[in-house]
Protein backbone atom coordinates (compact mmCIF):
# COMPACT_ATOMS: atom_id res chain seq x y z
CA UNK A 1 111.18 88.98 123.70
CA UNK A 2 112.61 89.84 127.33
CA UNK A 3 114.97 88.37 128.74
CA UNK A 4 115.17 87.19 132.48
CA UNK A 5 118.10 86.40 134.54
CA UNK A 6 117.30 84.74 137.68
CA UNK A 7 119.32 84.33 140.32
CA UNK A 8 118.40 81.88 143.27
CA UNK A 9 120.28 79.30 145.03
CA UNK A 10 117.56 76.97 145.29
CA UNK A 11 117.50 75.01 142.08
CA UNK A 12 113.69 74.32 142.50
CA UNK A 13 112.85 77.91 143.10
CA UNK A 14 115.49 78.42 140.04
CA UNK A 15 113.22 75.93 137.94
CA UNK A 16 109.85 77.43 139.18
CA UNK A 17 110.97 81.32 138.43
CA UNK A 18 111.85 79.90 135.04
CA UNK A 19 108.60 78.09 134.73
CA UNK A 20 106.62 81.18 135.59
CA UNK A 21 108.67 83.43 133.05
CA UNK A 22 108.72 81.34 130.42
CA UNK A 23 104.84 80.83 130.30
CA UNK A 24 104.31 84.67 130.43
CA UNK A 25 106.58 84.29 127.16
CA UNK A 26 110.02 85.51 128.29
CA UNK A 27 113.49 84.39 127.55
CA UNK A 28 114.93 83.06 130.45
CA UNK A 29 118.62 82.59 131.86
CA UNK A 30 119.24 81.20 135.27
CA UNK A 31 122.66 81.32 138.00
CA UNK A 32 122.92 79.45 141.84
CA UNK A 33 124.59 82.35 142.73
CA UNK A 34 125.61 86.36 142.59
CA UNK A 35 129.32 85.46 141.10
CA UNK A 36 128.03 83.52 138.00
CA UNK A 37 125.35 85.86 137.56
CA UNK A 38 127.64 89.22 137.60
CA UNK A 39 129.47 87.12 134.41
CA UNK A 40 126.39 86.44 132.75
CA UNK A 41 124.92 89.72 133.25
CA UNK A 42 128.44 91.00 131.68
CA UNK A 43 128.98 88.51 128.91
CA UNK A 44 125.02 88.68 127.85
CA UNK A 45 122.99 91.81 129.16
CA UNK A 46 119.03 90.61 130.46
CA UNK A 47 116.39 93.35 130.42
CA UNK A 48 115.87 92.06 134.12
CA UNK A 49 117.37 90.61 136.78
CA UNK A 50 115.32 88.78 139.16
CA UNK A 51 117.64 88.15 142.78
CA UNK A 52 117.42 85.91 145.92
CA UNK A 53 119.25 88.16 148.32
CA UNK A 54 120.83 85.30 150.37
CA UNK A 55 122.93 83.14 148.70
CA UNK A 56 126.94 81.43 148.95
CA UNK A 57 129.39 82.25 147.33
CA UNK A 58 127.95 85.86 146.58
CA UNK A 59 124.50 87.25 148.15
CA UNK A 60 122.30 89.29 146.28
CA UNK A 61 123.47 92.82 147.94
CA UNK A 62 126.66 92.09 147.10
CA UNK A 63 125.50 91.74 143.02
CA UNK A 64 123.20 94.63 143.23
CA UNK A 65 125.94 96.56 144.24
CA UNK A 66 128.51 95.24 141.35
CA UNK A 67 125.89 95.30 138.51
CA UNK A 68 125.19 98.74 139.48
CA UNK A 69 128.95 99.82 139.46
CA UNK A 70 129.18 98.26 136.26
CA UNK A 71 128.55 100.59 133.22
CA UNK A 72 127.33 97.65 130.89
CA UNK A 73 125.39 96.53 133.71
CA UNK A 74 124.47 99.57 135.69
CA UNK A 75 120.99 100.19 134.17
CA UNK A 76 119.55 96.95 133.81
CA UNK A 77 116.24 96.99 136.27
CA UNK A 78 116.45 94.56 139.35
CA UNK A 79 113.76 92.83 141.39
CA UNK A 80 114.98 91.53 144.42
CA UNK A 81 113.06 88.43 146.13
CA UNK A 82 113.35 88.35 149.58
CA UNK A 83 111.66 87.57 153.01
CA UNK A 84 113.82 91.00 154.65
CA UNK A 85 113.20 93.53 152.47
CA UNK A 86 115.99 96.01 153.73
CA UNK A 87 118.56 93.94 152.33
CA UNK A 88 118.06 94.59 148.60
CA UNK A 89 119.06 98.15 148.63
CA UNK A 90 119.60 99.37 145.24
CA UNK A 91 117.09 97.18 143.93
CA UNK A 92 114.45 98.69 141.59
CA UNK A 93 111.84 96.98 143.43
CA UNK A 94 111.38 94.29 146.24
CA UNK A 95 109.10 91.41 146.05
CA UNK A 96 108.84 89.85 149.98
CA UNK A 97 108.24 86.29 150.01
CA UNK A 98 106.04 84.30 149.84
CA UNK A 99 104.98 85.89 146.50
CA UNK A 100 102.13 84.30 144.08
CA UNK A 101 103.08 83.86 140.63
CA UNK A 102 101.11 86.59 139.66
CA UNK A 103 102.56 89.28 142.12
CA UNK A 104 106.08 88.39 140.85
CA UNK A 105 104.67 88.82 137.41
CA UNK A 106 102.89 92.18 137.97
CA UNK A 107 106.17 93.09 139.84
CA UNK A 108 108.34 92.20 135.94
CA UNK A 109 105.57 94.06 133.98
CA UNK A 110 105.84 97.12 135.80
CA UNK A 111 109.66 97.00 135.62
CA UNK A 112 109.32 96.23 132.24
CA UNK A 113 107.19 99.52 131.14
CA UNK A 114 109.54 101.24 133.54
CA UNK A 115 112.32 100.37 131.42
CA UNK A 116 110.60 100.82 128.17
CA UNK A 117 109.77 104.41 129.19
CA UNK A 118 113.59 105.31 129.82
CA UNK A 119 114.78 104.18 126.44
């Protein structure tokens, strides 16, 4: 089973993300922000992370930027969820909002078999 990390300040969008996931039969973790995510990403590697770009405390550029600096970290795929799509440089892929449930999940999938081919 995958495993998800989400990463959205909004604690509905949190709990819908995690609905979505978790119905399409994937593990799912979940953060309110880029700081708690970077030590959950460290502590417990996802096969995905799945990133509001504008958040407190840390934003979503400022994770991409850290998980990708990070060697435990560094290849994990990212989708970043956002209405301004030129923040989430460094993302694998860019989902602009609003999204349907099945964009975002066509978006995972095809990160997914990306990452499946590398390894």
């Amino acid at each position: 089973m995958f495993k998800i990390l989400v990463v959205d300040d909004e604690p509905d969008l949190r709990y819908l993300l995690r609905r979505v996931f978790e119905r399409a039969g994937y593990e799912v973790a979940d953060c309110g922000n880029g700081a708690t995510a970077l030590e959950t990403a460290r502590r417990s590697p996802p096969d995905l992370v799945v990133t509001d770009m504008m958040m407190p405390v840390m934003g979503g550029a400022e994770l991409i930027r850290k998980l990708r600096a990070d060697a435990v970290t560094a290849q994990i795929p990212i989708l970043a969820v956002t209405g301004d799509a030129h923040l989430a440089v460094g993302a694998d892929a860019v989902l602009a909002k609003p999204w349907t449930s099945q964009l975002l999940l066509a978006a995972v999938t095809a990160l997914m078999a990306e990452k499946a081919d590398r390894t």
